[in-house]
Protein backbone atom coordinates (compact mmCIF):
# COMPACT_ATOMS: atom_id res chain seq x y z
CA UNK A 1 107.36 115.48 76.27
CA UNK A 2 108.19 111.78 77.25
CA UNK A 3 106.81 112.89 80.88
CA UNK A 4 103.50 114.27 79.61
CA UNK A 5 102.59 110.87 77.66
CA UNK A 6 103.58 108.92 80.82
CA UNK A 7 101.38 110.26 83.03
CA UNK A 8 98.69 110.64 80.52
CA UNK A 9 99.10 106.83 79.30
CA UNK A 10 100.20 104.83 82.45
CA UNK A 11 99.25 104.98 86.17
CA UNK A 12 102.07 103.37 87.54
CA UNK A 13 104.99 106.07 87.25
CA UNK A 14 103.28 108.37 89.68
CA UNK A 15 100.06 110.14 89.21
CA UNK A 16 98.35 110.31 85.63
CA UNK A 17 96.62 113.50 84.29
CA UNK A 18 93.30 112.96 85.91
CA UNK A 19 94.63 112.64 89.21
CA UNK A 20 97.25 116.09 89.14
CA UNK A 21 94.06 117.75 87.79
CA UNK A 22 91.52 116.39 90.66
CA UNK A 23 94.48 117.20 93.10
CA UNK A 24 95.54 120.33 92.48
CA UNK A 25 91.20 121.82 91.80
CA UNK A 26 89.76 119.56 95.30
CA UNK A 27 92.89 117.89 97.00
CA UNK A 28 93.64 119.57 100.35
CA UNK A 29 97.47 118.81 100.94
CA UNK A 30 97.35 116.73 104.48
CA UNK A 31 101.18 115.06 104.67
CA UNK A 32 104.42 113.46 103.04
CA UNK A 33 105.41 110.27 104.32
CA UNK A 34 109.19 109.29 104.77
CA UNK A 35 109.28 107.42 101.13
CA UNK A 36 108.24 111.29 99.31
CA UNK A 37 104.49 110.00 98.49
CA UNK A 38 102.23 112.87 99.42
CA UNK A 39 98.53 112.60 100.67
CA UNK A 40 95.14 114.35 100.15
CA UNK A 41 92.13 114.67 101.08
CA UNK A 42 88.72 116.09 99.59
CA UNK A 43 85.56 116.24 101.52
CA UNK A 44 82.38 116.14 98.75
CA UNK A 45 79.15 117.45 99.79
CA UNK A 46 77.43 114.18 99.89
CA UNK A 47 78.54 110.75 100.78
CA UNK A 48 79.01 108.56 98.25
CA UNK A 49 79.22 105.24 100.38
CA UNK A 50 77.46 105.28 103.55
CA UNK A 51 80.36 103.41 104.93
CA UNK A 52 83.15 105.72 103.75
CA UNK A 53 82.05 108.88 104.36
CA UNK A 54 81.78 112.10 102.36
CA UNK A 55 85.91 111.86 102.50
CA UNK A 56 88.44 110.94 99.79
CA UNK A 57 91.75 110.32 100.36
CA UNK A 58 94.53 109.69 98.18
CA UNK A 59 98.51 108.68 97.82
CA UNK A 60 100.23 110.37 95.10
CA UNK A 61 103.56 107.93 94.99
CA UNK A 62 107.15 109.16 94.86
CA UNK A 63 108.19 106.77 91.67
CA UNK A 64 106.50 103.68 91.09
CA UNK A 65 103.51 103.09 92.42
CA UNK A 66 103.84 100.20 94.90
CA UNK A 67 101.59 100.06 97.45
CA UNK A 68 103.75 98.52 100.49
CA UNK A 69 105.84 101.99 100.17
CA UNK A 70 102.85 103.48 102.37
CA UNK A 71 103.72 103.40 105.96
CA UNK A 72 100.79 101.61 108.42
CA UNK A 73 100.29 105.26 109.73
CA UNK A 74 99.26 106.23 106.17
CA UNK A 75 97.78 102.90 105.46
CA UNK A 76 95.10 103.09 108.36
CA UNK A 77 94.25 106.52 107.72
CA UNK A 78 93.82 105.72 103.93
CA UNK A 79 91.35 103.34 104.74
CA UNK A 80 89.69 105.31 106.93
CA UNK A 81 90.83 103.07 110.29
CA UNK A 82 91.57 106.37 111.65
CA UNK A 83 90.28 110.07 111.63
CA UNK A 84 93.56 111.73 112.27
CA UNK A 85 96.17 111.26 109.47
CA UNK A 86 100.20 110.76 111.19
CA UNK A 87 101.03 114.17 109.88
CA UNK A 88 98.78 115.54 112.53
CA UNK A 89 99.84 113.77 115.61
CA UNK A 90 103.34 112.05 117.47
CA UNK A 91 102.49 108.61 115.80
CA UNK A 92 105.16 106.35 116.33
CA UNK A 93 105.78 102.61 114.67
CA UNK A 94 105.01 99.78 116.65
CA UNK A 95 107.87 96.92 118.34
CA UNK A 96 106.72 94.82 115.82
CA UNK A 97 106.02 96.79 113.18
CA UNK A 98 108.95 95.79 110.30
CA UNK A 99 110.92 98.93 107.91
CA UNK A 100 109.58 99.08 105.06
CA UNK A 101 111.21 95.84 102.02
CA UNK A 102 110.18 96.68 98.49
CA UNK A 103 107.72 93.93 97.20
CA UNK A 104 110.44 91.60 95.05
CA UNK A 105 107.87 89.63 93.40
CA UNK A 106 108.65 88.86 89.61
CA UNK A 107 112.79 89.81 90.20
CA UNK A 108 115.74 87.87 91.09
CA UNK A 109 115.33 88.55 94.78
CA UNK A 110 112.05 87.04 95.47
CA UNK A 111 111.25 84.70 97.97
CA UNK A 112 111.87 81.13 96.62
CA UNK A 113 110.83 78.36 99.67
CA UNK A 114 112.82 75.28 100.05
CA UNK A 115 111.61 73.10 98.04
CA UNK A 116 110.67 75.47 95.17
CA UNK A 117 111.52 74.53 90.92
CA UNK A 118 112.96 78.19 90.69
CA UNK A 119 114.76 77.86 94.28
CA UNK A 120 118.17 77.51 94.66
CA UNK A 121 120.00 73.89 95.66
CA UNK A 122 118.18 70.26 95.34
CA UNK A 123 114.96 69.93 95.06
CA UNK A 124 113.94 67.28 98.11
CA UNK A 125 113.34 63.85 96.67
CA UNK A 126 109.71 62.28 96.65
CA UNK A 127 108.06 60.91 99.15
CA UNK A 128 106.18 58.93 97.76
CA UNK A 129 102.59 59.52 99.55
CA UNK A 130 101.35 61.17 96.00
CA UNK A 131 98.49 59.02 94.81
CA UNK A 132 97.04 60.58 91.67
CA UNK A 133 93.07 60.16 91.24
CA UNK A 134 91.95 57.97 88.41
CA UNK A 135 88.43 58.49 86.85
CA UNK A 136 85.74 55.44 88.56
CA UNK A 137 87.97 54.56 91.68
């Protein structure tokens, strides 16, 4: 029961009603990534954006829905950068492409820069170059 109400009241633990029911009557399977998150695609009969395409494609996350777990494979062919989705050919991560870090904004983890109130250590004194602006100067 507590599954029914959470994909019927939230998007963000997977896919909501809507989308199983769109998926499973038009979604054509296409792949599963190495996180679990599956992909579809439907192909309408008209275009409904001239620069899209008559083609919709579609994540359906495995958990949360967080956007950086989608691989740049998937992420290109989701945005319609490329035609052929990684499930049909030997696509194979860049040098310089980086694994995959979950996005630790808002948790204990996240990036604090030297320098920052919520950063660890001293705060750097002032400089002293701060002028503030004063109304008629």
């Amino acid at each position: 029961m507590k599954e029914f109400f959470t994909q019927f009241f939230t998007w963000w633990n997977g896919q909501t009603l809507g989308t199983r029911f769109f998926t499973w009557r038009k979604g054509v399977f296409v792949g599963t990534d190495e996180f679990g998150n599956t992909y579809y695609r439907y192909v309408q009969p008209q275009a409904i954006d001239s620069n899209v395409g008559a083609e919709r494609r579609w994540v359906i996350y495995n958990g949360d829905a967080d956007a950086s777990k989608v691989p740049p494979g998937w992420r290109a062919w989701l945005c319609h950068n490329g035609d052929v989705p990684p499930s049909e050919e030997a696509y194979r991560p860049h040098s310089w492409e980086k694994p995959y870090v979950p996005n630790m904004t808002g948790t204990a983890q996240a990036y604090r820069p030297q320098g920052s109130q919520l950063g660890a250590g001293q705060r750097p004194a002032a400089t002293g170059d701060y002028v503030p602006w004063t109304p008629g100067e």
